[in-house]
Protein backbone atom coordinates (compact mmCIF):
# COMPACT_ATOMS: atom_id res chain seq x y z
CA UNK A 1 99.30 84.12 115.50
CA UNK A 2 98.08 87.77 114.12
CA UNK A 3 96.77 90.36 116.49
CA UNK A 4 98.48 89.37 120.09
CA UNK A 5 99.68 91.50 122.35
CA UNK A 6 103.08 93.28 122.78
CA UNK A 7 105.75 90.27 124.16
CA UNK A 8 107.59 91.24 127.66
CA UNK A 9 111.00 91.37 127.45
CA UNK A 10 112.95 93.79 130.12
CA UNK A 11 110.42 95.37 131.93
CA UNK A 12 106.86 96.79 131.76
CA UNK A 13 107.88 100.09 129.69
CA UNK A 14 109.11 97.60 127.19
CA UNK A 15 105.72 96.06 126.29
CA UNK A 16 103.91 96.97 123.20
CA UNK A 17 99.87 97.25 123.02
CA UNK A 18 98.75 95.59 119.48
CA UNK A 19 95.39 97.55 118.58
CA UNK A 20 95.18 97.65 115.09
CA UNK A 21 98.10 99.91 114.95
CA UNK A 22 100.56 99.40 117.46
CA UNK A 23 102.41 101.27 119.50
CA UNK A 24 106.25 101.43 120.34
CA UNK A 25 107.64 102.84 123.17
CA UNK A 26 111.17 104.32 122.46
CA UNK A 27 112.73 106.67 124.60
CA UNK A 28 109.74 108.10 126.35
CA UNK A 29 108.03 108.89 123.43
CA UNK A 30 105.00 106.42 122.25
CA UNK A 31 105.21 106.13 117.92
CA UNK A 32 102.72 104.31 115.53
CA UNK A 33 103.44 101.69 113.78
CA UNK A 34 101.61 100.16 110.39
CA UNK A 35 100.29 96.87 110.99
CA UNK A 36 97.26 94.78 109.16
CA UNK A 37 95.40 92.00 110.70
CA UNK A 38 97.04 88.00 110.73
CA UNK A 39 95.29 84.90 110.28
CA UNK A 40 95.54 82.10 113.01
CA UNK A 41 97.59 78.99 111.66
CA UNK A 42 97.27 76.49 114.74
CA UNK A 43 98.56 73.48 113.16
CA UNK A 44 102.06 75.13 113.04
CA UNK A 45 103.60 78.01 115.03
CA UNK A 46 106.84 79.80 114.93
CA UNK A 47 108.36 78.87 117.96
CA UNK A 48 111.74 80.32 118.69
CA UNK A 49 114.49 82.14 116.94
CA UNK A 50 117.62 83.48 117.43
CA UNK A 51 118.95 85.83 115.19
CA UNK A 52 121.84 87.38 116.76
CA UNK A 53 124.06 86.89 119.35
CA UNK A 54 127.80 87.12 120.67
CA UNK A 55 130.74 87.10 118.60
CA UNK A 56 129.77 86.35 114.38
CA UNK A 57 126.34 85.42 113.61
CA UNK A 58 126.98 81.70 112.78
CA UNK A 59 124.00 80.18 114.55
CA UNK A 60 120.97 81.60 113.71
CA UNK A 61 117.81 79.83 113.06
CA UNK A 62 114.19 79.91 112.92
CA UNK A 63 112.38 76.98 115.02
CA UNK A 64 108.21 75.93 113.96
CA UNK A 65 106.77 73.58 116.15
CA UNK A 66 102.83 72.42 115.89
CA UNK A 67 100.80 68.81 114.90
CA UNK A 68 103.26 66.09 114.27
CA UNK A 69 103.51 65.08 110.52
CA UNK A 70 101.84 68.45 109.28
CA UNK A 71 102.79 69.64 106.22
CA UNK A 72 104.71 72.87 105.44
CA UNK A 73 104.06 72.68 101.46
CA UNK A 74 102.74 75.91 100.22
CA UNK A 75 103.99 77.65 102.87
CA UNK A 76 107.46 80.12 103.15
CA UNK A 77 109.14 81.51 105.85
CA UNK A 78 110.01 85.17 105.68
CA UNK A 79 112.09 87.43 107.50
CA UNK A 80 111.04 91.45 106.25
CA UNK A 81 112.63 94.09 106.95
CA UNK A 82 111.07 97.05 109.43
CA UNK A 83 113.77 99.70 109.16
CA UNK A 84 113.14 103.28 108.10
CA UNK A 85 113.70 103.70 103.97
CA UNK A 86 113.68 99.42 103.77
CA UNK A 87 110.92 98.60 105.51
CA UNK A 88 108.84 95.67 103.16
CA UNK A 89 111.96 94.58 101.64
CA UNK A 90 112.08 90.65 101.90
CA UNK A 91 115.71 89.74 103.44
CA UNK A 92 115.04 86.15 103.78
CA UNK A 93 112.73 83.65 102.12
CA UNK A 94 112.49 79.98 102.47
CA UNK A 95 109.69 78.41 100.35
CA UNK A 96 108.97 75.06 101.78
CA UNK A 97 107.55 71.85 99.47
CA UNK A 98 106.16 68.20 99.28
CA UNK A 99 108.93 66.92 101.50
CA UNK A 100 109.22 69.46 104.20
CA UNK A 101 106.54 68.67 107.60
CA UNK A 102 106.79 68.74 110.65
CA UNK A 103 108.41 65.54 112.54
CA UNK A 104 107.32 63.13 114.96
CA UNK A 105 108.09 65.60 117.74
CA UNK A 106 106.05 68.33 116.19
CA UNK A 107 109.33 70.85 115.46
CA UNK A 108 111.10 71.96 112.50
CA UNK A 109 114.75 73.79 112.20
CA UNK A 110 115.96 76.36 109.65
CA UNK A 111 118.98 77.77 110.24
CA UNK A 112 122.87 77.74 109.64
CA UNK A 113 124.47 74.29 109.96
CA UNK A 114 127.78 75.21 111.08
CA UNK A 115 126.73 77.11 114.72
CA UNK A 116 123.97 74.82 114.68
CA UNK A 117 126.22 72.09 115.02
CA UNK A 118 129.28 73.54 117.17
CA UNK A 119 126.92 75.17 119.83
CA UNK A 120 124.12 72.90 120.16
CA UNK A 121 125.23 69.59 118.57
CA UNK A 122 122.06 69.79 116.00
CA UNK A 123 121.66 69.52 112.12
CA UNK A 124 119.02 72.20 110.82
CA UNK A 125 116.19 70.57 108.31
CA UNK A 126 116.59 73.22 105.90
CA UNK A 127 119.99 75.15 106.13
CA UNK A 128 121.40 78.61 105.58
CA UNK A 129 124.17 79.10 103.70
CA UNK A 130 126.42 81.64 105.21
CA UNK A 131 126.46 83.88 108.40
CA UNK A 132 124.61 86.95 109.06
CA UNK A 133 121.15 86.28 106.87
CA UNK A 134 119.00 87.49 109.81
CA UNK A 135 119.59 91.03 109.81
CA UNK A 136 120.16 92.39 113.05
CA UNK A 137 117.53 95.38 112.86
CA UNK A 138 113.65 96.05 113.27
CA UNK A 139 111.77 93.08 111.42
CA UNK A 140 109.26 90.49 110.90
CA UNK A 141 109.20 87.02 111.29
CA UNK A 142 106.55 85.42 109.54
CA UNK A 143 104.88 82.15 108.21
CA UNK A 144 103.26 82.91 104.97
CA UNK A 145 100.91 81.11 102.32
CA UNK A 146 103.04 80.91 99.26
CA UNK A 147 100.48 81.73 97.16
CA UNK A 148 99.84 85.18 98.38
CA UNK A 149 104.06 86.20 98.23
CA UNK A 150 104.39 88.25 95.30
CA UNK A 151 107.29 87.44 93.04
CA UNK A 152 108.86 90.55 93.89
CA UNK A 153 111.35 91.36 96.90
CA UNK A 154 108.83 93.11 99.04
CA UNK A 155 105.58 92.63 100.84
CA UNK A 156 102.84 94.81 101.42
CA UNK A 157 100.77 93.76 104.11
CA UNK A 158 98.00 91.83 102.65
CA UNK A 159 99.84 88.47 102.81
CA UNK A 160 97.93 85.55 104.36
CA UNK A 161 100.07 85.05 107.17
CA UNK A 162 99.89 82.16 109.64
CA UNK A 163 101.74 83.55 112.20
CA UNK A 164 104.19 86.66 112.66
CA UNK A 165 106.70 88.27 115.25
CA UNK A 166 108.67 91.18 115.05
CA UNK A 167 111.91 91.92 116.72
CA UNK A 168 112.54 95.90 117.38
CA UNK A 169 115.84 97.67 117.78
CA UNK A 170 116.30 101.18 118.75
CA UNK A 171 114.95 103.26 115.45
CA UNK A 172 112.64 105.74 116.17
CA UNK A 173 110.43 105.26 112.40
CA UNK A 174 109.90 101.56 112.05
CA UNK A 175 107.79 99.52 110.31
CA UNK A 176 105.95 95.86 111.07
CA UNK A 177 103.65 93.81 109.10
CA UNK A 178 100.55 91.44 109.70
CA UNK A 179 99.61 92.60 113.55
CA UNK A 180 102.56 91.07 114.50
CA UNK A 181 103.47 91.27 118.28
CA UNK A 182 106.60 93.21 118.19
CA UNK A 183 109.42 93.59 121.71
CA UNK A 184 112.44 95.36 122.53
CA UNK A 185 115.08 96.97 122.54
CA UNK A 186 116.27 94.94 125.22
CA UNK A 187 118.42 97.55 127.90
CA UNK A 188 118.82 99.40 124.68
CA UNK A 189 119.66 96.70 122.01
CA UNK A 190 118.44 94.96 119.38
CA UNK A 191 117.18 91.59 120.93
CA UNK A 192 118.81 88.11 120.25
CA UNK A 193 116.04 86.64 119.47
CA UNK A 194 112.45 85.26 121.22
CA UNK A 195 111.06 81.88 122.45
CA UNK A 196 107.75 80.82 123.25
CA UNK A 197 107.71 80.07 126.97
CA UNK A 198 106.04 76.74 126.44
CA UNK A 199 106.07 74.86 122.96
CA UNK A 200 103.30 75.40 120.76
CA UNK A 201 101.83 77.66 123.83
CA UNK A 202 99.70 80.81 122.02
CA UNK A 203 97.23 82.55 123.88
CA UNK A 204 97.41 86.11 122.48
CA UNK A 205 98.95 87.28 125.67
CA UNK A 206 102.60 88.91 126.08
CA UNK A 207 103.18 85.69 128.36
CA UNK A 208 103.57 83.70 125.74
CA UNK A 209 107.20 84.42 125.00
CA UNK A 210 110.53 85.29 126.70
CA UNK A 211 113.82 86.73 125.06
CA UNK A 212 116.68 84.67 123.26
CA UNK A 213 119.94 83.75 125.10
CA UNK A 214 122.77 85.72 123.15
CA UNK A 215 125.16 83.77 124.91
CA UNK A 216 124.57 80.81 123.39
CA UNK A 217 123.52 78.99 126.44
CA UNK A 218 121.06 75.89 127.15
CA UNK A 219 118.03 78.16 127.57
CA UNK A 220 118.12 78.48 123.76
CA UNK A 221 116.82 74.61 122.26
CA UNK A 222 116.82 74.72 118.52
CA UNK A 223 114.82 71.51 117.61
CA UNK A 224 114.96 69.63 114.26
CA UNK A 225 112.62 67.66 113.00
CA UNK A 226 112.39 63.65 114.48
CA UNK A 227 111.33 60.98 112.03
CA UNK A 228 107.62 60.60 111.36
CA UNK A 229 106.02 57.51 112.18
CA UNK A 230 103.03 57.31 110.50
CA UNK A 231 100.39 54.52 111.06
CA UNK A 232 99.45 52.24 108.29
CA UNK A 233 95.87 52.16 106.99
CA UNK A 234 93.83 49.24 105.86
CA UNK A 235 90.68 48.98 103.62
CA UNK A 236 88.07 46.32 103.35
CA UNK A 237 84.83 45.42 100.89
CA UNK A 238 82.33 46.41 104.23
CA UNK A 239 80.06 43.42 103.27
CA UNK A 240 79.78 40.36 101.36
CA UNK A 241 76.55 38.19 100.55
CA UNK A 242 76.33 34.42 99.60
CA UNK A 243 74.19 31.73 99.10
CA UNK A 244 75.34 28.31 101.06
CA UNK A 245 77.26 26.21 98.01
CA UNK A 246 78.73 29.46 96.42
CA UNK A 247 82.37 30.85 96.80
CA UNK A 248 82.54 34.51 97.37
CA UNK A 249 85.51 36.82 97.94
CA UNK A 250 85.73 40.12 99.60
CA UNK A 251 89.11 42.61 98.35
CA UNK A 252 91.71 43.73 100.82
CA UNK A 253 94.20 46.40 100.41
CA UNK A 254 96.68 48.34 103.00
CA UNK A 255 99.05 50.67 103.28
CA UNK A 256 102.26 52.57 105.09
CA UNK A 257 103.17 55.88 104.30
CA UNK A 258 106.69 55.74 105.86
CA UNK A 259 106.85 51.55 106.11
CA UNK A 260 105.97 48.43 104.17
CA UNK A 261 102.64 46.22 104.90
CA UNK A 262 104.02 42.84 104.38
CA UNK A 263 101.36 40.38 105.85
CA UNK A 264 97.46 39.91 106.93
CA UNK A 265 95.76 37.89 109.61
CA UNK A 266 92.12 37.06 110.09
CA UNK A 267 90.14 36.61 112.66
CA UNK A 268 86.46 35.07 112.21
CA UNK A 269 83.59 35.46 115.28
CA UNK A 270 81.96 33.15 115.05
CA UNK A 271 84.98 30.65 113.39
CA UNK A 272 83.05 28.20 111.08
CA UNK A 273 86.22 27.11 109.80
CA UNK A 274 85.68 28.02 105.92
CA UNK A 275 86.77 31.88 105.79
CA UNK A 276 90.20 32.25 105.02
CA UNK A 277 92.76 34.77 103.35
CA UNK A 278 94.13 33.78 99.68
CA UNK A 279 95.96 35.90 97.16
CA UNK A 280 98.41 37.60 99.63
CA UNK A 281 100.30 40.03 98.02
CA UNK A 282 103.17 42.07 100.19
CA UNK A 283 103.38 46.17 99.39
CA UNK A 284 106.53 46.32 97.25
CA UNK A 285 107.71 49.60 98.69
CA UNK A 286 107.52 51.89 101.12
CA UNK A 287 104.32 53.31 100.96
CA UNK A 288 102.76 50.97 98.60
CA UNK A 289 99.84 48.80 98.38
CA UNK A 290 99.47 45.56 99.57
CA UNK A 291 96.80 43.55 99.14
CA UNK A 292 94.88 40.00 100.01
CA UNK A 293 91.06 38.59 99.94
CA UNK A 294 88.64 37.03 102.17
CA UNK A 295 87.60 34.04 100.73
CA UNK A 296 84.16 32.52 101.82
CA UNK A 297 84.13 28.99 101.02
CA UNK A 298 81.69 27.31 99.18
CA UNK A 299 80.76 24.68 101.86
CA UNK A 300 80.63 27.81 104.62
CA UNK A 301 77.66 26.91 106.43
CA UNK A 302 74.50 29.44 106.65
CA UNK A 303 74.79 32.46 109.04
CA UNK A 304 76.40 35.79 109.68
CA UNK A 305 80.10 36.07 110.76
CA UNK A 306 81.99 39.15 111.42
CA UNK A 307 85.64 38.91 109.53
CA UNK A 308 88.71 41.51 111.20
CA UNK A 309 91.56 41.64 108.63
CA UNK A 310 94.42 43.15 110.09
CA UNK A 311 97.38 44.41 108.04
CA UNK A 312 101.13 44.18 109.14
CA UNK A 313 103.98 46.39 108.56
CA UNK A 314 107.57 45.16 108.38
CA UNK A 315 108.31 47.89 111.88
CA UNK A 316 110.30 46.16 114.71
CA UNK A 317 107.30 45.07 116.76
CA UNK A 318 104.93 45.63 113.53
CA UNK A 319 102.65 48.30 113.21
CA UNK A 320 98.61 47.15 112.80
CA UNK A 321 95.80 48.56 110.99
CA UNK A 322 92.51 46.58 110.78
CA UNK A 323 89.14 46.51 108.58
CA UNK A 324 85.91 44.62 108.89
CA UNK A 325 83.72 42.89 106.70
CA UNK A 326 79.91 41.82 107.55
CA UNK A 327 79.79 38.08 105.84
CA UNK A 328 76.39 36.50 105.35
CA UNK A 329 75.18 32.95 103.84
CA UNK A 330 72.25 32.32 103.22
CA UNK A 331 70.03 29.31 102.47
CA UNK A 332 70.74 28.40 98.68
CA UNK A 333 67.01 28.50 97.42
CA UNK A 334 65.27 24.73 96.85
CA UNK A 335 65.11 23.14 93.49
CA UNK A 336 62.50 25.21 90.94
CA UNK A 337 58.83 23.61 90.96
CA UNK A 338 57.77 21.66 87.74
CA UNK A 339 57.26 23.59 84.62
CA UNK A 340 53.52 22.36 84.28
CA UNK A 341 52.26 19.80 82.04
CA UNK A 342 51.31 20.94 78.60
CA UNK A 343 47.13 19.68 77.16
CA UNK A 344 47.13 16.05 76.57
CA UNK A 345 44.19 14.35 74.72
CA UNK A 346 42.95 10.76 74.55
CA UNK A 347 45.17 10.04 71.42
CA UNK A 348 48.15 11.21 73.36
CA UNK A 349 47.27 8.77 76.47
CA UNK A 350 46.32 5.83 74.38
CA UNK A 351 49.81 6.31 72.45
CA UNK A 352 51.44 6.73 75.54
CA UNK A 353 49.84 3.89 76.75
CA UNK A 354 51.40 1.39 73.65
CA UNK A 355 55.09 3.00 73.71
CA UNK A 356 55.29 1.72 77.43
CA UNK A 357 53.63 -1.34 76.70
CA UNK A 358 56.56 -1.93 73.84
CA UNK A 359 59.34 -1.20 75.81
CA UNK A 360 58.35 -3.51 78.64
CA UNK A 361 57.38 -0.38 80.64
CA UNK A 362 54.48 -1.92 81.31
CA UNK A 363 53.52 -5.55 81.45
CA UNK A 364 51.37 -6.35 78.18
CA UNK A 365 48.98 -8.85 80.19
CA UNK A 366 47.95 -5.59 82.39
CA UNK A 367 47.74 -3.55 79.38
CA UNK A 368 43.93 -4.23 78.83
CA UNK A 369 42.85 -3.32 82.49
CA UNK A 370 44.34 -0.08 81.74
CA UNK A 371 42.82 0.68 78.33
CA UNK A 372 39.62 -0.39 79.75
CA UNK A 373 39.25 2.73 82.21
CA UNK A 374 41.19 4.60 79.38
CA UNK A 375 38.32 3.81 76.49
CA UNK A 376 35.28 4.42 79.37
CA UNK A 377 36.89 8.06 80.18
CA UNK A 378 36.84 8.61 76.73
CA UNK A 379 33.18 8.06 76.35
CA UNK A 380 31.90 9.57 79.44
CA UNK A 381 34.29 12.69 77.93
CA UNK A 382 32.55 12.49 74.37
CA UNK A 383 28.91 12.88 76.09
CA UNK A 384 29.89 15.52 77.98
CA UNK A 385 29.92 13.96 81.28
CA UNK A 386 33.19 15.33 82.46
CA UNK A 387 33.13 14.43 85.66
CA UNK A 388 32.61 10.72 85.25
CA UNK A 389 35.32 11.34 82.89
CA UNK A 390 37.77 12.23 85.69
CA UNK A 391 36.75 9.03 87.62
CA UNK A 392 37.82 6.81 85.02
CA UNK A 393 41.06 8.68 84.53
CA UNK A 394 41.78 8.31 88.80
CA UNK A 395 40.77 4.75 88.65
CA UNK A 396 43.67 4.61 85.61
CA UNK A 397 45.72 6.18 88.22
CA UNK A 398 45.32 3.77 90.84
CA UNK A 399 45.35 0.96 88.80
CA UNK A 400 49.09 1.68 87.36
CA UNK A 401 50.21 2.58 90.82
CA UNK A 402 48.79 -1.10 92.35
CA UNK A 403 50.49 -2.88 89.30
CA UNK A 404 53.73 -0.86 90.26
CA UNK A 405 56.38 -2.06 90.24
CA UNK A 406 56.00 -5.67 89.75
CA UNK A 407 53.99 -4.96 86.42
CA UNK A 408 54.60 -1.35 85.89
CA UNK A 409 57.96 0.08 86.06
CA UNK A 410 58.66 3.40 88.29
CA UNK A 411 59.21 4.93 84.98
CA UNK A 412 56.30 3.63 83.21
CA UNK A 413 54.11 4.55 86.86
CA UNK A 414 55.55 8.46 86.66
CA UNK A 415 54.84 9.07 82.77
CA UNK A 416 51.14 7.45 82.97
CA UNK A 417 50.54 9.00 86.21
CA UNK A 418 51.45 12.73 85.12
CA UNK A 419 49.60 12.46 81.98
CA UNK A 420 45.96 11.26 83.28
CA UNK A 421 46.49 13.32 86.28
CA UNK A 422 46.98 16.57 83.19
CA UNK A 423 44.25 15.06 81.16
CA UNK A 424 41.58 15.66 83.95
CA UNK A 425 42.94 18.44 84.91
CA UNK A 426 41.53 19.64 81.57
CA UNK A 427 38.35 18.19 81.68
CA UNK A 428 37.95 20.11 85.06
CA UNK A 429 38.94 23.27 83.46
């Protein structure tokens, strides 16, 4: 991180004050230093480095550590040189991409392969080809937006900058970039290299780091990246309405970015035994989708039930991710009442009356009982006395209901019924 103080590293006359320009002590006499301001880049840190040490320079590396699974994309690591008459001048770049994070354990290793392996038994997760990259001279280490690295070999100071460290050596006109907290020499050498003195530990203070092992030794704990295991995610339809009688479904899909989902269960509170899964289908890949449905059965009784899908991944015990949908029936709506009757006059009822009376609706030897109270409505309706009218057409009413169904069939009862019951309804209108 930008703007920390000077790091400890032999004793107090070796610590550096960061102050907007900071200042190096070198032989008793106190020299500037140009510096501009870094940003803070929490989610990953460098975290130790060792860039030289005894014998040839075969193991040097550059160690990030910060939130497990974060990406590096867009980001580069950059090593720039601080000596007098090269100071800006890039000596090593490593533009990360898409496939480069941060593992499991939160750490990530650049650095030569060979040493790597022969010293500490480690593979580096981006490697260095050849010995002697990190320059053993003033510099700056420093994680860098991509973006704002020119295409040129040099750097001027306005980089966004995640986080920076410089390493000094015994020059009396050096140069560091980005506020970066700068130590050494160490007894009057260059240093081998720093650490932080917990992971990931950045408080701004000097404390924060200790001085590289030169020797080699265990102190020094270069750290690739561990594999990434990443939870699987699953997505539901949130809630689903029905009416008792109608199916319904509700969509289902999940997820693993580094495994396959390859199954669903269901669990239904409360279980009315009619919500189930259907249409299964596994992820294909790694990282793929899979997907299923919650099917509400037709015959699901009325009420409100709360559905967890969960999703499982093909991982050795299986990794879970669950959704939730809201089901509710409710009451299918009751049949639609009656369009109502259209006008029916006399005509129409006497008519009526016949058709039945031919098709055995209605006995013929009742037939003039019923015309009788049909013909005496009619006149009471012609004179105006409507009223009266309405009595005749009730009494017609009763009349076919009391002959029903020896003499009038249910058929005959509804037809005769419907139409002198709409006939007075007129009159009364």
């Amino acid at each position: 991180m930008g703007n920390r103080l000077g790091v400890a590293a032999a004793s107090a006359g070796d610590r550096l004050l960061d102050v907007g320009i900071a200042l190096v002590l070198v032989g008793g006499l106190v020299l500037p230093i140009a510096t501009a301001g870094a940003a803070t880049g929490d989610p990953v840190l460098l975290n130790e480095m060792l860039v030289s040490h005894t014998g040839d320079d075969t193991t040097e590396y550059v160690e990030l550590y910060g939130t497990p699974g974060h990406s590096l994309d867009g980001l580069s690591l950059v090593v720039v040189d601080g000596d007098n008459g090269s100071a800006g001048q890039v000596d090593l770049r490593v533009d990360f991409g898409p496939g480069d994070r941060l593992g499991g354990n939160g750490f990530f290793l650049v650095g030569n392969p060979v040493g790597l392996a022969a010293n500490y038994g480690v593979a580096p997760d981006v490697a260095l080809a050849g010995n002697d990259l990190l320059e053993n001279g003033s510099q700056t280490v420093a994680l860098v937006q991509t973006a704002s690295l020119g295409a040129g070999g040099t750097v001027g100071g306005s980089e966004t900058v995640l986080d920076s460290v410089g390493l000094q050596d015994t020059g009396f006109t050096e140069t560091f970039f980005w506020g970066a907290p700068v130590f050494g020499p160490i007894d009057g050498f260059f240093p081998a290299g720093a650490r932080r003195a917990t992971d990931g530990a950045d408080t701004d203070s000097p404390d924060d780091w200790v001085v590289a092992d030169d020797l080699l030794g265990a102190d020094n704990t270069p750290t690739p990246a561990s594999a990434v295991d990443e939870s699987p995610t699953a997505a539901c339809d949130p809630t689903l309405t029905t009416t008792q009688g109608t199916a319904a479904e509700a969509a289902v899909t999940a997820s693993d970015p580094d495994g396959t989902v390859t199954a669903f269960s269901l669990a239904v509170t409360p279980d009315p035994g009619h919500i189930s899964l259907a249409a299964v289908s596994p992820a294909p890949g790694v990282g793929e989708e899979a997907s299923a449905s919650v099917v509400v059965a037709a015959t699901t009784p009325v009420g409100v039930y709360q559905v967890v899908v969960t999703a499982l991944t093909d991982a050795m015990p299986p990794q879970e991710a669950t959704c939730n949908v809201a089901v509710t029936v409710e009451e299918a709506p009751g049949p639609p009442p009656p369009d109502p009757p259209g006008d029916v006059s006399f005509d129409e009822l006497n008519v009526l009356l016949d058709e039945l009376v031919a098709d055995g609706s209605v006995d013929d030897r009742r037939a003039d009982a019923l015309r009788g109270h049909l013909e005496r409505a009619q006149r009471f309706a012609a004179a105006g006395q409507d009223a009266a009218a309405q009595a005749q057409l009730q009494a017609l009413t009763n009349q076919v209901d009391g002959f029903s169904p020896r003499w009038v069939t249910s058929e005959g009862t509804g037809a005769l019924g419907e139409a002198a019951g709409a006939l007075a309804a007129q009159l009364g209108g």
